[in-house]
PDB file of N, CA and C in Angstrom:
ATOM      1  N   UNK A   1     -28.841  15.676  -0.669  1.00  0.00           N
ATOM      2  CA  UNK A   1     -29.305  15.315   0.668  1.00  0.00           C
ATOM      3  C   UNK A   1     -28.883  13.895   1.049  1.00  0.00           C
ATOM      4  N   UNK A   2     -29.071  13.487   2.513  1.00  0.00           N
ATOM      5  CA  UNK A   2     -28.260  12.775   2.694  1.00  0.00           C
ATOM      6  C   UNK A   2     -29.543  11.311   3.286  1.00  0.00           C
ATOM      7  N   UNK A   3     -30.534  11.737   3.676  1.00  0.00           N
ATOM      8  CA  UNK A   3     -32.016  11.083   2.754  1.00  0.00           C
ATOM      9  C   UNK A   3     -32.908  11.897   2.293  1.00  0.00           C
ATOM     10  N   UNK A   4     -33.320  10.664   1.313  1.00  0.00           N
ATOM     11  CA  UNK A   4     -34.379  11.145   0.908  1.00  0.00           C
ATOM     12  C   UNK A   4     -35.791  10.092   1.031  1.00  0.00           C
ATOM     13  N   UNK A   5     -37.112  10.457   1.173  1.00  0.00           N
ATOM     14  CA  UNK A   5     -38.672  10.319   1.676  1.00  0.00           C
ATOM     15  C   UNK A   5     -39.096   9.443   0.161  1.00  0.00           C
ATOM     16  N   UNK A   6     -39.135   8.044   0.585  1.00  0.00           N
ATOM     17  CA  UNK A   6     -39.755   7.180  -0.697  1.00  0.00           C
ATOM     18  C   UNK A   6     -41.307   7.021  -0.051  1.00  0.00           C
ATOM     19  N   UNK A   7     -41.923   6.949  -1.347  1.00  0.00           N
ATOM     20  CA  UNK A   7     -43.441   6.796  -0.853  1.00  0.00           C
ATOM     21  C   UNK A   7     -43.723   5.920  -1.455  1.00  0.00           C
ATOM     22  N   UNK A   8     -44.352   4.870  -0.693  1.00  0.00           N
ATOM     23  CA  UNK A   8     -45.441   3.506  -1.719  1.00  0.00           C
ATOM     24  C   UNK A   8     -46.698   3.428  -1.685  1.00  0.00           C
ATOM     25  N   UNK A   9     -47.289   4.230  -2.655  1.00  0.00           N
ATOM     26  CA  UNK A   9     -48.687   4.657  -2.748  1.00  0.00           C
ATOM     27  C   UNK A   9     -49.526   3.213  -2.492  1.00  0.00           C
ATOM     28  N   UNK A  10     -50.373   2.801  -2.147  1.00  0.00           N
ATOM     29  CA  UNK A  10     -51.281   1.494  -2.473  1.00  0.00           C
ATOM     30  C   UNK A  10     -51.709   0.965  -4.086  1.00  0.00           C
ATOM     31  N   UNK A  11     -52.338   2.325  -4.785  1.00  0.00           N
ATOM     32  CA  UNK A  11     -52.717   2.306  -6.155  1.00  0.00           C
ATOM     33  C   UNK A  11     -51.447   1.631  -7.009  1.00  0.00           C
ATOM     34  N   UNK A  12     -50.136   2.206  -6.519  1.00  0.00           N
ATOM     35  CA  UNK A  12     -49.084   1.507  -7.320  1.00  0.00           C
ATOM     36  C   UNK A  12     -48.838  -0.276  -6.908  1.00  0.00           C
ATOM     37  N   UNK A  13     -48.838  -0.233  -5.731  1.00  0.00           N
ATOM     38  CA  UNK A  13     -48.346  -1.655  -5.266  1.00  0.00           C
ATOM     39  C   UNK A  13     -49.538  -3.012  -5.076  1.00  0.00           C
ATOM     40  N   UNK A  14     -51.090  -2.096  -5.577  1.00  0.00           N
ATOM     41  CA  UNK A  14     -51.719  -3.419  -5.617  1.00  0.00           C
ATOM     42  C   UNK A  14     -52.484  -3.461  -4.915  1.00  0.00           C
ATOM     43  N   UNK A  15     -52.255  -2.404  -3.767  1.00  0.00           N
ATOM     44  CA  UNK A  15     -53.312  -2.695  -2.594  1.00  0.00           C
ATOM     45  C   UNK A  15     -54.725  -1.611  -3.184  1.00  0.00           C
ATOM     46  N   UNK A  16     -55.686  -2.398  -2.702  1.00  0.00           N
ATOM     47  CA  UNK A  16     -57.213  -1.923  -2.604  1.00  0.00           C
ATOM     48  C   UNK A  16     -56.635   0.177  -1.700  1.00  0.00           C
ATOM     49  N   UNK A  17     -57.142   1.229  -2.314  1.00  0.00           N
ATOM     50  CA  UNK A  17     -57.697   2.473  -1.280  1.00  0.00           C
ATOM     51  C   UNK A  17     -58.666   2.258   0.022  1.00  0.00           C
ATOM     52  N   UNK A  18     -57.714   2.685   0.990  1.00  0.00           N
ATOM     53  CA  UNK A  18     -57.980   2.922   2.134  1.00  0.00           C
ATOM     54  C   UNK A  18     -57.707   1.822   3.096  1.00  0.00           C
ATOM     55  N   UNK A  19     -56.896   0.511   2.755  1.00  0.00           N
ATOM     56  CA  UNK A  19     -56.946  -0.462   3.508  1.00  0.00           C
ATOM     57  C   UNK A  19     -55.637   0.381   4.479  1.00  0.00           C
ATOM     58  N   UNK A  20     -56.103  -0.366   5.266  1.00  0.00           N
ATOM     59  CA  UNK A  20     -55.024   0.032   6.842  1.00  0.00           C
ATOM     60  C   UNK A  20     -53.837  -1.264   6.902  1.00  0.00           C
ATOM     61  N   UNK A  21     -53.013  -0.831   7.106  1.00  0.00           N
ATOM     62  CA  UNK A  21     -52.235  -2.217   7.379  1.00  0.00           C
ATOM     63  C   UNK A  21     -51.025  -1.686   8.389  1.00  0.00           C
ATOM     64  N   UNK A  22     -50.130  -2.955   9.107  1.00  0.00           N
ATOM     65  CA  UNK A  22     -49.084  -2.760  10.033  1.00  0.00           C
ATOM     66  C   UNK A  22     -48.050  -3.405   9.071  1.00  0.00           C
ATOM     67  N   UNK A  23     -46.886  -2.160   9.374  1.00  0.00           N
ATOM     68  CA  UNK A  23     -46.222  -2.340   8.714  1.00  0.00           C
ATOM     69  C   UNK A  23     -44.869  -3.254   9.287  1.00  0.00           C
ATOM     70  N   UNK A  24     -44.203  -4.168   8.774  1.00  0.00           N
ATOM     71  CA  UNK A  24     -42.910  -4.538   9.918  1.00  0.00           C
ATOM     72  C   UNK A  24     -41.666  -4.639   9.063  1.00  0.00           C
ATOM     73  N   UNK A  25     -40.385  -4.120   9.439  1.00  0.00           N
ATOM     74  CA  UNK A  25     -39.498  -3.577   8.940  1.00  0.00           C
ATOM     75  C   UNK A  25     -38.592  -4.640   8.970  1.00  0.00           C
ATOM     76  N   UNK A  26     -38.482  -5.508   7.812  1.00  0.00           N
ATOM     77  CA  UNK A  26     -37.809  -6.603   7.750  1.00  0.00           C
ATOM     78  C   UNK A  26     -35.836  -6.885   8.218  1.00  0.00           C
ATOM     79  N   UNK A  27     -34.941  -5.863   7.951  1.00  0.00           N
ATOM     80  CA  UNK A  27     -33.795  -5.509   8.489  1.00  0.00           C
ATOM     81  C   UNK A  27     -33.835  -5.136   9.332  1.00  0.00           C
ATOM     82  N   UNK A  28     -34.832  -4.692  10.504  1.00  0.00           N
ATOM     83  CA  UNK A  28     -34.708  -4.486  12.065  1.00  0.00           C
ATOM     84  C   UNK A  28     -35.309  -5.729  12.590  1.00  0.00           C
ATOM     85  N   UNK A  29     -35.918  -6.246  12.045  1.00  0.00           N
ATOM     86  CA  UNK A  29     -36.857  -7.533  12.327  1.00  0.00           C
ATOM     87  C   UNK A  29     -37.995  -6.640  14.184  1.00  0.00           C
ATOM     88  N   UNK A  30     -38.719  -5.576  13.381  1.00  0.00           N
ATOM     89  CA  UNK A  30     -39.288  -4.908  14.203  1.00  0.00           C
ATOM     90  C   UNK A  30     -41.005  -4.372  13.730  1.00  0.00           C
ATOM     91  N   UNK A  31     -41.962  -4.825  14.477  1.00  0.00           N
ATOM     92  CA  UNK A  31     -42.800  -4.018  14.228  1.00  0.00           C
ATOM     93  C   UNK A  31     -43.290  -2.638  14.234  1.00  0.00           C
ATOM     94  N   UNK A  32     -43.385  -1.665  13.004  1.00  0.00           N
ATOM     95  CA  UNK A  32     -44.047  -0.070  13.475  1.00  0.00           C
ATOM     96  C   UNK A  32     -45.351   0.522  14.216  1.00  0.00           C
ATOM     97  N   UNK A  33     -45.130   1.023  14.893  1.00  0.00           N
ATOM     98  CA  UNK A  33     -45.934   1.546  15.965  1.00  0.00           C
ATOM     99  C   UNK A  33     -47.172   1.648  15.587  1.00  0.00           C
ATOM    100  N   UNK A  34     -46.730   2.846  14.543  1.00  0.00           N
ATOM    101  CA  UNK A  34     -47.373   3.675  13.348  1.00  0.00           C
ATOM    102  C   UNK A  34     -48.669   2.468  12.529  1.00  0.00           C
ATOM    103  N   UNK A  35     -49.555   2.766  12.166  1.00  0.00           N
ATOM    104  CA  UNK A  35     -50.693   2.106  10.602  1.00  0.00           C
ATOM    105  C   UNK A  35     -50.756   2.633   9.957  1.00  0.00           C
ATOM    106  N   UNK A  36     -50.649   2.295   8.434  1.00  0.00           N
ATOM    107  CA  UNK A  36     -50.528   3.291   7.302  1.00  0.00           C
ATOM    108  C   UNK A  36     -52.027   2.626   6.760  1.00  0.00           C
ATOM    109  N   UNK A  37     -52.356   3.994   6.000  1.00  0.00           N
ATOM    110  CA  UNK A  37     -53.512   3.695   5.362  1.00  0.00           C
ATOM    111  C   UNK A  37     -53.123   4.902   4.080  1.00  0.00           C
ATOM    112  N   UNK A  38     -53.175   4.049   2.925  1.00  0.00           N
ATOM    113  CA  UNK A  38     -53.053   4.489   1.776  1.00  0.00           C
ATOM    114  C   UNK A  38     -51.718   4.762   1.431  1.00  0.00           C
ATOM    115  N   UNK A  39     -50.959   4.614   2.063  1.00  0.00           N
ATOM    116  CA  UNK A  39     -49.309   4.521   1.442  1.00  0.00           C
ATOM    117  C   UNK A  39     -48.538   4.746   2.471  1.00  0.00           C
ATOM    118  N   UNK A  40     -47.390   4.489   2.791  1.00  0.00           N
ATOM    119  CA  UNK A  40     -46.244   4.054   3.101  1.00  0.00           C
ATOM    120  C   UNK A  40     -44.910   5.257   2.836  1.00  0.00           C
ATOM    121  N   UNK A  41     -44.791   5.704   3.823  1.00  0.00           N
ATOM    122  CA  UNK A  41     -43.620   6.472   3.930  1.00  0.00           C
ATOM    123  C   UNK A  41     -42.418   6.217   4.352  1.00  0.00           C
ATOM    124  N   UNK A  42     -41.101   6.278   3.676  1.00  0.00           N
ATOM    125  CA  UNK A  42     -40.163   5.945   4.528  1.00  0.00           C
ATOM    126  C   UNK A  42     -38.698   7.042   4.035  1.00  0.00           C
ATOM    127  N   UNK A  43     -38.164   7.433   5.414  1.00  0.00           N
ATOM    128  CA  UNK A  43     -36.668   7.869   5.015  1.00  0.00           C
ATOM    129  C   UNK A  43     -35.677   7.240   4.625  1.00  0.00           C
ATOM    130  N   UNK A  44     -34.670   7.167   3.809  1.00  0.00           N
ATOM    131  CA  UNK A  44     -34.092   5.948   3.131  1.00  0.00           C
ATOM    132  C   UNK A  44     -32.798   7.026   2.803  1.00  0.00           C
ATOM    133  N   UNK A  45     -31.967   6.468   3.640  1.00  0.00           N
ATOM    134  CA  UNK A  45     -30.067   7.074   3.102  1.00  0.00           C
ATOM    135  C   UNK A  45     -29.788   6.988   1.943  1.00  0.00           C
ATOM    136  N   UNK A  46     -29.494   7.538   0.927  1.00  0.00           N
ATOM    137  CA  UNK A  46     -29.208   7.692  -0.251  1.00  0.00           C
ATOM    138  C   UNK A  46     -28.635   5.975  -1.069  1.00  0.00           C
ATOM    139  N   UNK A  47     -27.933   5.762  -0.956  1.00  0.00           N
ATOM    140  CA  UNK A  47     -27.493   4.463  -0.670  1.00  0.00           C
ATOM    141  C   UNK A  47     -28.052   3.284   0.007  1.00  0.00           C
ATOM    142  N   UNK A  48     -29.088   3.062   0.137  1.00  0.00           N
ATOM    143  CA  UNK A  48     -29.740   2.378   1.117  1.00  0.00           C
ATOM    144  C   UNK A  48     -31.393   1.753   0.369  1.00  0.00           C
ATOM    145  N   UNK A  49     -31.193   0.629   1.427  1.00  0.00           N
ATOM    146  CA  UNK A  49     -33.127  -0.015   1.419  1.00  0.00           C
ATOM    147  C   UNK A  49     -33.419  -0.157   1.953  1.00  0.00           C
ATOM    148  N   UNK A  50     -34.812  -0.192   2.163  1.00  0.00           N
ATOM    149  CA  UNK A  50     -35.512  -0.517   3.026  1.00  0.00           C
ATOM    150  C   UNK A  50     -36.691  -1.484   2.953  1.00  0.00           C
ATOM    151  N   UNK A  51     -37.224  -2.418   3.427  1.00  0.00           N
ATOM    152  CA  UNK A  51     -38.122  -3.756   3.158  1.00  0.00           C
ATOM    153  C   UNK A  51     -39.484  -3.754   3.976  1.00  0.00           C
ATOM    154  N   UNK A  52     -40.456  -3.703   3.642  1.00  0.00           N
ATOM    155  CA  UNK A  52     -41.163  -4.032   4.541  1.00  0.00           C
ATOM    156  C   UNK A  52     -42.283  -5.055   4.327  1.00  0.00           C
ATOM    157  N   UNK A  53     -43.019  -5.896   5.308  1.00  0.00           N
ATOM    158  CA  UNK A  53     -43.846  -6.818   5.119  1.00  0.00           C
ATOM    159  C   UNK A  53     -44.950  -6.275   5.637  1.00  0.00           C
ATOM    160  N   UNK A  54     -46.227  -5.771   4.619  1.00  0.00           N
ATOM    161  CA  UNK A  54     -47.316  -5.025   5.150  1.00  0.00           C
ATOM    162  C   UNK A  54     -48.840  -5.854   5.394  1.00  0.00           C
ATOM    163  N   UNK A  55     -49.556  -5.827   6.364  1.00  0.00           N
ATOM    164  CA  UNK A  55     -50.058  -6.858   6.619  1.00  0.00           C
ATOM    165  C   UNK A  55     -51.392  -6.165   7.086  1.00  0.00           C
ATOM    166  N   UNK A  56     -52.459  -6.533   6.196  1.00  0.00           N
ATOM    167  CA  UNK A  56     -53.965  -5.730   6.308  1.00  0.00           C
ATOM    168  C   UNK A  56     -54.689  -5.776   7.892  1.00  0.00           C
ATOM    169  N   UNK A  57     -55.076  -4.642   7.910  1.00  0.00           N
ATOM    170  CA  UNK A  57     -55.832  -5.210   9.229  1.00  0.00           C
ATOM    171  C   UNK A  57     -57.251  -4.119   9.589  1.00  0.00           C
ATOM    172  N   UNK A  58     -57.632  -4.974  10.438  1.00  0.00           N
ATOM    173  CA  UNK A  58     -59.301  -4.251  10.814  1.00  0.00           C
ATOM    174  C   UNK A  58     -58.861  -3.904  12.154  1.00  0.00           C
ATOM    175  N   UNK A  59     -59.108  -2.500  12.296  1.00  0.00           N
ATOM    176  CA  UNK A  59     -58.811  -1.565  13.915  1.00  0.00           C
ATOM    177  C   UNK A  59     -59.403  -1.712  14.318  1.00  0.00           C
ATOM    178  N   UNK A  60     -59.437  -1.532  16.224  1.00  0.00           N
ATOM    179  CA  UNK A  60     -60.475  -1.220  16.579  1.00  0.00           C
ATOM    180  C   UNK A  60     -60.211   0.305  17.144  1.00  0.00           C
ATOM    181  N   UNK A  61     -61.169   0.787  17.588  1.00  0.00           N
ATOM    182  CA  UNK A  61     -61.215   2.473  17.802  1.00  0.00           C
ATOM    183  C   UNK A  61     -59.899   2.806  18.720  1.00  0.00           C
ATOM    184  N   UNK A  62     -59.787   1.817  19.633  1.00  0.00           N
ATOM    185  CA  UNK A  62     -58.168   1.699  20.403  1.00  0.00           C
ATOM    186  C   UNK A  62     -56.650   2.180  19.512  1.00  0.00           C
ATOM    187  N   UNK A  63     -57.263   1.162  18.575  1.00  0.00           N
ATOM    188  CA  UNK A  63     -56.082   1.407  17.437  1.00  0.00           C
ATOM    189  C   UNK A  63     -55.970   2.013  16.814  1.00  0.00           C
ATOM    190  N   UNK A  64     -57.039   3.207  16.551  1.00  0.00           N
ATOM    191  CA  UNK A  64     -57.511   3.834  15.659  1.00  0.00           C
ATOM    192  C   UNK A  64     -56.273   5.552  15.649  1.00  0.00           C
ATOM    193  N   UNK A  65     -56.482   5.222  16.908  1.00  0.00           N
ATOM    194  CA  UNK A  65     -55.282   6.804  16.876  1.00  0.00           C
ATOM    195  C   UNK A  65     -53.489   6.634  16.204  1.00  0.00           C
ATOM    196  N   UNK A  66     -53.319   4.645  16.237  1.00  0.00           N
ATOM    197  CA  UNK A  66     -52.283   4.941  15.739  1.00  0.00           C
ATOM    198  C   UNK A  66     -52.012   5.230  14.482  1.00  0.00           C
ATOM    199  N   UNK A  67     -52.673   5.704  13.606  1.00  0.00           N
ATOM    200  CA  UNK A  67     -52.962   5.563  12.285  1.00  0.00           C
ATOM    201  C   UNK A  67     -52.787   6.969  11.679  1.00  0.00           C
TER     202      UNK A  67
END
């Protein structure tokens, strides 16, 4: 295949279960729409990386759907 779906669980990378965070995609220099809570999904070209700077946060119910 020509990607493949890396996952960064929280339990592996350190973070506390269930924290919410925004994720921002350091080679687009772009913030994701998207809030991950409990791990981190990304498509990644075989050949390829991807970076991100994940940054905890408290929703409010507004924000709550992007999640």
């Amino acid at each position: 295949p020509e990607f493949r779906t890396i996952i960064a669980q929280w339990d592996d990378i350190g973070l506390p279960p269930n924290m919410i965070v925004e994720a921002k995609d350091l080679w687009k220099h772009a913030t994701l729409e998207k809030r991950f809570v409990n791990e981190l999904k990304a498509d990644v070209h075989h050949h390829a990386r991807k970076m991100f700077l994940l940054t905890p946060l408290t929703l409010s119910e507004e924000d709550e759907s992007k999640v």
